[in-house]
C-alpha atoms as a PDB file:
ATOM      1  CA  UNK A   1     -16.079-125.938 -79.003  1.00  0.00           C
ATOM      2  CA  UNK A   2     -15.890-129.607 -77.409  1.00  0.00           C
ATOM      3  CA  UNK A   3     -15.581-129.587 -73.436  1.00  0.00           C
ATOM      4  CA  UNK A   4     -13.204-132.637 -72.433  1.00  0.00           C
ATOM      5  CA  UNK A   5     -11.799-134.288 -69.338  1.00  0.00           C
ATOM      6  CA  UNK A   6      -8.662-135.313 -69.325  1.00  0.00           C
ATOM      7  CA  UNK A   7      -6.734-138.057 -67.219  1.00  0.00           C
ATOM      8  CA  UNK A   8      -3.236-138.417 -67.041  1.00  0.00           C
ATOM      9  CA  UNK A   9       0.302-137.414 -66.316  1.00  0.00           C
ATOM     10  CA  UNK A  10       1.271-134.056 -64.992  1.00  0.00           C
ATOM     11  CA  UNK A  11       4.067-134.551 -67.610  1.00  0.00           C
ATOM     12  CA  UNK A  12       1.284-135.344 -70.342  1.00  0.00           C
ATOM     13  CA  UNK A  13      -1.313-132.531 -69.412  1.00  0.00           C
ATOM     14  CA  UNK A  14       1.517-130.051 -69.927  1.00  0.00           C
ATOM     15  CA  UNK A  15       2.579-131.063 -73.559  1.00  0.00           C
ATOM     16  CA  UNK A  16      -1.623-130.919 -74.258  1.00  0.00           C
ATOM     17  CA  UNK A  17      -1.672-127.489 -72.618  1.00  0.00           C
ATOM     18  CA  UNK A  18       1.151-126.312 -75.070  1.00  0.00           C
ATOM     19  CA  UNK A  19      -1.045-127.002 -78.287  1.00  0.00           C
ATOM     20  CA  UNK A  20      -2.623-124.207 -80.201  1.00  0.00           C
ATOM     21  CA  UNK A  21      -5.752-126.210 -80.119  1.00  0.00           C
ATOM     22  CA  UNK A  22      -6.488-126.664 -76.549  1.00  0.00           C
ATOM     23  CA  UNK A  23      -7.372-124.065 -74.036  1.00  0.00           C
ATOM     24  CA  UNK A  24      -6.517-125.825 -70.744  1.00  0.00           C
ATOM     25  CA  UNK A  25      -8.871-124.074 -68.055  1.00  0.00           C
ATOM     26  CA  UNK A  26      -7.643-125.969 -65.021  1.00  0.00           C
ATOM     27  CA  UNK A  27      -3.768-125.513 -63.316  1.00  0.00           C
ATOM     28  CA  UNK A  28      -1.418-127.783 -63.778  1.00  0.00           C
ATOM     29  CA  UNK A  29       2.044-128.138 -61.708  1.00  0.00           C
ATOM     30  CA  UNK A  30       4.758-126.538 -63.549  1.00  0.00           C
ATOM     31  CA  UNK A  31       7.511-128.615 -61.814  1.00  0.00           C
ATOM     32  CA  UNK A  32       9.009-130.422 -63.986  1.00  0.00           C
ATOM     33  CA  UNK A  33       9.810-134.343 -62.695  1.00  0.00           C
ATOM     34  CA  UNK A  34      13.207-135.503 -62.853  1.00  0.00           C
ATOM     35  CA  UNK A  35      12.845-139.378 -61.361  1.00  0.00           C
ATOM     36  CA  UNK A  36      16.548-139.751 -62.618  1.00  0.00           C
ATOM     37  CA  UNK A  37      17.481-137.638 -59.770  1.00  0.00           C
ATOM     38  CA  UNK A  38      15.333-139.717 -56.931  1.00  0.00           C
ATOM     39  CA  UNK A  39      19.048-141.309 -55.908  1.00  0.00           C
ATOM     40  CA  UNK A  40      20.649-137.697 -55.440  1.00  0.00           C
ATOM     41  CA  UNK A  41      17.361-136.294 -53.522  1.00  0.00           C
ATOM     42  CA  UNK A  42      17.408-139.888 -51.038  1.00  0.00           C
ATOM     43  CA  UNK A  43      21.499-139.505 -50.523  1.00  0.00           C
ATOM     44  CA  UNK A  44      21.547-135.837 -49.912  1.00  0.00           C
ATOM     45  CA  UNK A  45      18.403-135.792 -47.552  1.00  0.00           C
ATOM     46  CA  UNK A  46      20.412-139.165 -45.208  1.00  0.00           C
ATOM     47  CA  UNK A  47      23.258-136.761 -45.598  1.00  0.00           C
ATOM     48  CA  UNK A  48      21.182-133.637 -43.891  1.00  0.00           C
ATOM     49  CA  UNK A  49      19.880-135.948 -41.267  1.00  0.00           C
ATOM     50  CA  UNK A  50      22.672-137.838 -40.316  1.00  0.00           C
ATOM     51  CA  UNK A  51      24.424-134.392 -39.803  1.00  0.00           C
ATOM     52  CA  UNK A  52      21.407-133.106 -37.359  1.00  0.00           C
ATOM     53  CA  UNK A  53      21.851-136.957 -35.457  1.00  0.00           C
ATOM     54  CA  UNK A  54      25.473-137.378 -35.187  1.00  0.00           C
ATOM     55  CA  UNK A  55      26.936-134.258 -35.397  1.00  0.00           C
ATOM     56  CA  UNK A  56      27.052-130.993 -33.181  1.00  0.00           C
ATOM     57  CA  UNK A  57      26.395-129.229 -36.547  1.00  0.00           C
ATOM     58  CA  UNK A  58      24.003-126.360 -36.007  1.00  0.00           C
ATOM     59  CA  UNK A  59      20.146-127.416 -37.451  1.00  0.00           C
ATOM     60  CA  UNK A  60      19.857-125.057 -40.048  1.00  0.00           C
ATOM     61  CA  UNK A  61      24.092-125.736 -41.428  1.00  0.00           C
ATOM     62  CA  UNK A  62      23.068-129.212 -41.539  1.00  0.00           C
ATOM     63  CA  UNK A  63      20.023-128.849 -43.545  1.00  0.00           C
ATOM     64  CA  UNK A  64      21.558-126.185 -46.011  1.00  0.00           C
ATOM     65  CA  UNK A  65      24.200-128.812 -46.273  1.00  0.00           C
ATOM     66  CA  UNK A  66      21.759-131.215 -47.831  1.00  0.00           C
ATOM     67  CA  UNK A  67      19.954-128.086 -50.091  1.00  0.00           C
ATOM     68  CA  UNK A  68      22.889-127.436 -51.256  1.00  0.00           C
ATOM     69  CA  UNK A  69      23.875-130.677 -52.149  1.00  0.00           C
ATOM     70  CA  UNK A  70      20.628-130.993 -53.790  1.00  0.00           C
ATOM     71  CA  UNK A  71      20.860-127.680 -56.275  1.00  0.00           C
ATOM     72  CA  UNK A  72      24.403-129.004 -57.318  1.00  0.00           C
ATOM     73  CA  UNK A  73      23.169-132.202 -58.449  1.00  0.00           C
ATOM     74  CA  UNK A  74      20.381-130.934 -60.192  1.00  0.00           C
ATOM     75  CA  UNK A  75      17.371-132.489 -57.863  1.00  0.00           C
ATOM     76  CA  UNK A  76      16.174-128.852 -57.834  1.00  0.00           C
ATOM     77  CA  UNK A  77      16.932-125.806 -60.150  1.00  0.00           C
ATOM     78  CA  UNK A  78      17.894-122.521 -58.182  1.00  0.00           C
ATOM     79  CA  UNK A  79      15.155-120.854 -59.037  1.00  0.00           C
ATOM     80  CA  UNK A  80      12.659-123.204 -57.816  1.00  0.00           C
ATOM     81  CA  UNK A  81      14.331-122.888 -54.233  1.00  0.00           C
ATOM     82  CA  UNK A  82      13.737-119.126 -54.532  1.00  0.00           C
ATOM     83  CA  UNK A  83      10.091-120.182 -55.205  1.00  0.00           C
ATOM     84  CA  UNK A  84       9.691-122.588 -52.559  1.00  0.00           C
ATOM     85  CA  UNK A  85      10.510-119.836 -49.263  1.00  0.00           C
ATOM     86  CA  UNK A  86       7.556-118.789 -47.727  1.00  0.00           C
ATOM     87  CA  UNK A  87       8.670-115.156 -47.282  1.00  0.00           C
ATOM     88  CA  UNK A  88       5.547-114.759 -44.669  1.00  0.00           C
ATOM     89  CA  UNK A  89       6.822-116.964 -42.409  1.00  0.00           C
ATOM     90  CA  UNK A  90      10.426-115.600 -42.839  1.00  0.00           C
ATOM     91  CA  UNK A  91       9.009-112.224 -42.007  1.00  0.00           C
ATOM     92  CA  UNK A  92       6.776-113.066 -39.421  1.00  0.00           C
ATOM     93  CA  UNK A  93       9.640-115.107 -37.260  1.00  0.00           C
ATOM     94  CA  UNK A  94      12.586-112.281 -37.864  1.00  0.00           C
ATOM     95  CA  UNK A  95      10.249-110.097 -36.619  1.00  0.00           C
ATOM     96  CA  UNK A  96       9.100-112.530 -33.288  1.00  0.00           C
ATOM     97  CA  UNK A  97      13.455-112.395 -32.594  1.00  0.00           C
ATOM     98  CA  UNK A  98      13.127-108.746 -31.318  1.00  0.00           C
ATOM     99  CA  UNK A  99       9.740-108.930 -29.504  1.00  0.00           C
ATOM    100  CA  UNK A 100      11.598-112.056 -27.932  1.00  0.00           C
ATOM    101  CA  UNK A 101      14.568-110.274 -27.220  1.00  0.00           C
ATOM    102  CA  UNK A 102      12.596-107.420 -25.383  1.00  0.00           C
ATOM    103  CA  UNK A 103      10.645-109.368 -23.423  1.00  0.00           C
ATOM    104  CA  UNK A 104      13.328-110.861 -21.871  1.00  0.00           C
ATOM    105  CA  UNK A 105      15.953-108.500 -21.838  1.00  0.00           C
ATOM    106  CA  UNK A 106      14.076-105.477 -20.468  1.00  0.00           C
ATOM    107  CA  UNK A 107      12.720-107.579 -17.567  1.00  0.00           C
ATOM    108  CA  UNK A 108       9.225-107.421 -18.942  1.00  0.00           C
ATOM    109  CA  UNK A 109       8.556-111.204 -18.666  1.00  0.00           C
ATOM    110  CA  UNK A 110       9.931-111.747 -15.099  1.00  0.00           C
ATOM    111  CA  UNK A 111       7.998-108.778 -13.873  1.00  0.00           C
ATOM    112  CA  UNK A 112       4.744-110.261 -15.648  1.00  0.00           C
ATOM    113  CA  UNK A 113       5.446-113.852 -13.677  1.00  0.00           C
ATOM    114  CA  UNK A 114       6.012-112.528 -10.858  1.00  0.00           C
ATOM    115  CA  UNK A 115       2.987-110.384 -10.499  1.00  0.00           C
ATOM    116  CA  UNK A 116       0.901-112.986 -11.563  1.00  0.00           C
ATOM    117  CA  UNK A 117       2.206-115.391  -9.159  1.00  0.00           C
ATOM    118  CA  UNK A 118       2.213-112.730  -6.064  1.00  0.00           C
ATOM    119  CA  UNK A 119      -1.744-112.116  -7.247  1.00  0.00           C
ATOM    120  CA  UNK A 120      -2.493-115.778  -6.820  1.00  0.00           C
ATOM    121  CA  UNK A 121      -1.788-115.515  -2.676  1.00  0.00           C
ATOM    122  CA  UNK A 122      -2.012-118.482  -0.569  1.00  0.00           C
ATOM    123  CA  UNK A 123      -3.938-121.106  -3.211  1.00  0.00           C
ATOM    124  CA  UNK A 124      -3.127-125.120  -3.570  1.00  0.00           C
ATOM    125  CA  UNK A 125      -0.360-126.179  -5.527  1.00  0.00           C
ATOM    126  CA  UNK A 126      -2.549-127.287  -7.874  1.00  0.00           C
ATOM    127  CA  UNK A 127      -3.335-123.757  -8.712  1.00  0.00           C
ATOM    128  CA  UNK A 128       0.610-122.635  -8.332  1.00  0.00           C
ATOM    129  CA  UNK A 129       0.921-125.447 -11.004  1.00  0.00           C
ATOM    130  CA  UNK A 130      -2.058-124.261 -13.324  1.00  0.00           C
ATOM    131  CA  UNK A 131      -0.770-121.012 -13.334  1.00  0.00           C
ATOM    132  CA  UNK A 132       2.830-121.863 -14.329  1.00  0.00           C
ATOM    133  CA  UNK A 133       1.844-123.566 -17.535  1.00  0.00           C
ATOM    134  CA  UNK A 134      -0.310-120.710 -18.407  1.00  0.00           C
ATOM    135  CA  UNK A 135       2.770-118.587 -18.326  1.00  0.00           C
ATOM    136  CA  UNK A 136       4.830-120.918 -20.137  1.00  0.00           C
ATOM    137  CA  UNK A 137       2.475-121.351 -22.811  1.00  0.00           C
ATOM    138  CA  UNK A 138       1.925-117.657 -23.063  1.00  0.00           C
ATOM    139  CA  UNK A 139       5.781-117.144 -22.634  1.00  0.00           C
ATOM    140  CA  UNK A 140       6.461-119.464 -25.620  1.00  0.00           C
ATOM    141  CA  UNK A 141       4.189-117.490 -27.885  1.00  0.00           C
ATOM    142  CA  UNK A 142       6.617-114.256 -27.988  1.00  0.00           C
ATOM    143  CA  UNK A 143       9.885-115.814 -27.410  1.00  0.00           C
ATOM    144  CA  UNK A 144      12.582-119.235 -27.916  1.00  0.00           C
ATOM    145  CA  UNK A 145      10.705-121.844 -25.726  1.00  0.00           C
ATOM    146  CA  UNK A 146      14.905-121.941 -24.277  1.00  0.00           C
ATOM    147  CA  UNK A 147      14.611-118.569 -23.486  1.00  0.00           C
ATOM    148  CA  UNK A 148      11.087-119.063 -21.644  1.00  0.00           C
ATOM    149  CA  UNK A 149      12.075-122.234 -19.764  1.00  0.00           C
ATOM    150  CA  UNK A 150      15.214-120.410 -18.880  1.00  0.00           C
ATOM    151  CA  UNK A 151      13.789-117.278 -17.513  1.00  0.00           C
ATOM    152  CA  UNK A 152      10.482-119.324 -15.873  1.00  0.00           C
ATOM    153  CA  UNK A 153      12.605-122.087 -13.920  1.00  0.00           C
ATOM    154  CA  UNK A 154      14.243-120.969 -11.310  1.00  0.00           C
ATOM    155  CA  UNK A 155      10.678-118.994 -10.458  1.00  0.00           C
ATOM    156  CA  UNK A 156       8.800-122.277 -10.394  1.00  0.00           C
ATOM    157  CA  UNK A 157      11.075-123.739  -8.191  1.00  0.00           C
ATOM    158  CA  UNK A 158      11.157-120.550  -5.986  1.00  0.00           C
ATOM    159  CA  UNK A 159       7.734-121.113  -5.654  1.00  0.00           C
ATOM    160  CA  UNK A 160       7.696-124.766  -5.335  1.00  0.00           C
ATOM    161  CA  UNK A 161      10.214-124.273  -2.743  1.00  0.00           C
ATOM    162  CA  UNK A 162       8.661-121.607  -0.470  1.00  0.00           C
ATOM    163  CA  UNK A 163       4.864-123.489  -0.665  1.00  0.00           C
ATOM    164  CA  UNK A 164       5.878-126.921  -0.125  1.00  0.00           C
ATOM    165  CA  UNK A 165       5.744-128.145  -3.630  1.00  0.00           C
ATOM    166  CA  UNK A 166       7.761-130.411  -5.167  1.00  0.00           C
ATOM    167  CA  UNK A 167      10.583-128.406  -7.382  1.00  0.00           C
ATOM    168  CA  UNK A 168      11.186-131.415 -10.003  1.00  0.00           C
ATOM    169  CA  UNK A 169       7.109-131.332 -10.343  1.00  0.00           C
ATOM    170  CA  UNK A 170       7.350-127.561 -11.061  1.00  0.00           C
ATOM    171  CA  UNK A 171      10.402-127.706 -13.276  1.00  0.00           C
ATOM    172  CA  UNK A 172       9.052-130.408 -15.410  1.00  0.00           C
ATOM    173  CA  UNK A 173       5.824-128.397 -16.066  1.00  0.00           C
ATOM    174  CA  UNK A 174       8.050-125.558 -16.888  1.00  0.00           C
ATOM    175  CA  UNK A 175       9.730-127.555 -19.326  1.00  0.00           C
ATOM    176  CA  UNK A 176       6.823-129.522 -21.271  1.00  0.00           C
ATOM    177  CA  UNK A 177       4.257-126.160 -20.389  1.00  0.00           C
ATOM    178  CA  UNK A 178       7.264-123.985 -23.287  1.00  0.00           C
ATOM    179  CA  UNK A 179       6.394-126.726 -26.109  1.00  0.00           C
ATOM    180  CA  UNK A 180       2.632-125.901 -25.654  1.00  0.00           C
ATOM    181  CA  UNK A 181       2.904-123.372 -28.542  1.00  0.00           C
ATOM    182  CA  UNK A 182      -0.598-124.298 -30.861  1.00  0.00           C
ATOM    183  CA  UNK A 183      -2.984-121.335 -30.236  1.00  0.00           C
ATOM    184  CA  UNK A 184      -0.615-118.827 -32.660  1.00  0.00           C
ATOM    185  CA  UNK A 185       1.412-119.451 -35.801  1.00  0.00           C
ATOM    186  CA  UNK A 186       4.698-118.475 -33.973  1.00  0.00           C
ATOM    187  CA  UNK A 187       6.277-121.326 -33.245  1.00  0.00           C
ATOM    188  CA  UNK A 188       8.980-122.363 -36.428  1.00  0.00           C
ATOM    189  CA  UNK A 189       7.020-125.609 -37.082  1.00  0.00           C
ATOM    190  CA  UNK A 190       3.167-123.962 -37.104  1.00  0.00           C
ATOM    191  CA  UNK A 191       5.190-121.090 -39.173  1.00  0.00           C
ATOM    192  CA  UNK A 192       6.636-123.423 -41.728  1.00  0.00           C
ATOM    193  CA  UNK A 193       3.030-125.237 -42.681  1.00  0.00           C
ATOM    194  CA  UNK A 194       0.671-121.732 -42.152  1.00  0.00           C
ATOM    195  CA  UNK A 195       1.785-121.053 -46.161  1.00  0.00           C
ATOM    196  CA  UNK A 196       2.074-124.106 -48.070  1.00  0.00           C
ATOM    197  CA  UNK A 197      -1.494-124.807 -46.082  1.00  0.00           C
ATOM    198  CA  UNK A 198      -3.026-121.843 -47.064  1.00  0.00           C
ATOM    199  CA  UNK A 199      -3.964-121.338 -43.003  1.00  0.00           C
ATOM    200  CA  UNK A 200      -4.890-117.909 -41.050  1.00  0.00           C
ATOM    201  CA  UNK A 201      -4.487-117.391 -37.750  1.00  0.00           C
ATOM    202  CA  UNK A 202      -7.766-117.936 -37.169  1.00  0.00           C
ATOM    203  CA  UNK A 203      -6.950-121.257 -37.673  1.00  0.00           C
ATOM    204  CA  UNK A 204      -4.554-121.725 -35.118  1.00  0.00           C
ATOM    205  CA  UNK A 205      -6.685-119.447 -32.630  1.00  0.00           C
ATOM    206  CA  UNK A 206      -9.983-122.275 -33.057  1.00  0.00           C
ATOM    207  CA  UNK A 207      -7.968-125.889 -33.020  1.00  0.00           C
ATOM    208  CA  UNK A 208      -5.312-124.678 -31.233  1.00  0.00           C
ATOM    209  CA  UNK A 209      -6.664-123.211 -28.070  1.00  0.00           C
ATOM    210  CA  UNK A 210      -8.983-126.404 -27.571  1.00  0.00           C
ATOM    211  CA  UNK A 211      -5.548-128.356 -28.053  1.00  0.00           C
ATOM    212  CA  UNK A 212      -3.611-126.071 -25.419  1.00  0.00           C
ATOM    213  CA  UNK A 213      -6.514-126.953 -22.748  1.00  0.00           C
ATOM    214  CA  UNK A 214      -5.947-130.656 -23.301  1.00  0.00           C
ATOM    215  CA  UNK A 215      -2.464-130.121 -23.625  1.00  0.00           C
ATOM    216  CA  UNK A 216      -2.199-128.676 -20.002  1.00  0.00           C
ATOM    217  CA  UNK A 217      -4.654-130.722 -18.477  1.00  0.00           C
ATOM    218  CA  UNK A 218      -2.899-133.952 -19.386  1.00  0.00           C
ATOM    219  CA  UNK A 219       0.459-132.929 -18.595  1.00  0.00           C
ATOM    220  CA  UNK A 220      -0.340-131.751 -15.189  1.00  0.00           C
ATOM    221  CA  UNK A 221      -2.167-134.997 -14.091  1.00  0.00           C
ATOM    222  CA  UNK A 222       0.923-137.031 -15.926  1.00  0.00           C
ATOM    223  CA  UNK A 223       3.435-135.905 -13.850  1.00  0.00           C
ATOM    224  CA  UNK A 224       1.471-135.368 -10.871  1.00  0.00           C
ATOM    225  CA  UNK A 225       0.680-139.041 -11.318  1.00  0.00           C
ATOM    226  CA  UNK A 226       4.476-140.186 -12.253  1.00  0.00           C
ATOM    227  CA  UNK A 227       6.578-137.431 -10.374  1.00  0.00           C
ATOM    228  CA  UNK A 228       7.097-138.880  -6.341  1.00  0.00           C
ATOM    229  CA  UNK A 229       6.203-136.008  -4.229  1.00  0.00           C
END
């Protein structure tokens, strides 16, 4: 038989694929296009973000507002929102909830910052510093970057407070050090793109370490430089 290459549509590869005489070796996106419902999909998605701006709606009831919205109206079938949840990275945050929940609960992640800050001794702030963004990063691998910058504060400024630091200084890093969450895939965000990506945590492990280092670095000379002492 002939070999060909085709150009064209996704709408018009399909109809050729459907033919008895054409054996289609390449995939081709079953979604079918509805540009009629571009209007609907624009309105409903304003509608979802106006409701996370203006509202004291919860994230996720504003943004199901706007699915819904969108399934009623036809932009998308049922079905195809079925298709589109990543069940990995439903599975893999439901189950970070609990280890969260542990480690803060049983006293687990207070005992770990405290040891590691009673280990450090009589070092310069700089050090003190260093070692609380570790802990936040770490801390916001396993658990709500609230519940880390909650549990991590008032140590910082404990510490800040008994070694002559600055407390804002040490609050601040506490605060920016819980977003530092790019070396693991547990972070919502990092979760949401690790399946339409196709990535592995290996991944995350190789950019996102190199991206933590910088990460730190910068924010501790930032608001050393633009924090008065």
């Amino acid at each position: 038989g002939d070999t060909f290459v085709i150009f064209g549509g996704w709408r018009d590869q399909a109809g050729i694929s459907r033919s008895r005489n054409v054996a289609v070796v390449g995939d081709i996106p079953t979604q079918q296009e509805r540009p009629q419902k571009v209007p609907f999909a624009l309105f409903f998605f304003a509608v979802a973000l106006s409701l996370v701006i203006f509202t004291k709606l919860k994230l996720s009831i504003a943004l199901l507002t706007g699915a819904i919205g969108m399934i009623i109206t036809g932009v998308i079938h049922i079905d195809e929102a079925y298709r589109a949840v990543s069940w990995k990275t439903v599975f893999l945050l439901a189950c970070l909830i609990p280890l969260g929940y542990a480690m803060e609960h049983t006293g687990t992640a207070a005992w770990v910052a405290q040891q590691t800050i009673t280990h450090l001794g009589s070092v310069s702030q700089y050090i003190y510093q260093l070692a609380i963004a570790i802990l936040a990063t770490v801390f916001s691998l396993v658990m709500s970057n609230v519940g880390a910058t909650v549990l991590l504060v008032p140590l910082a400024i404990n510490i800040a407070l008994e070694t002559g630091g600055n407390p804002a200084i040490y609050a601040l890093i506490v605060a920016l050090g819980t977003s530092n969450a790019f070396i693991l895939p547990t972070h919502q965000v990092s979760a949401l793109i690790m399946g339409p990506g196709g990535y592995k945590v290996k991944d995350f492990l190789r950019v996102g370490s190199l991206m933590s280092i910088i990460f730190i670095a910068v924010m501790l000379i930032t608001v050393n430089l633009f924090v008065s002492t």
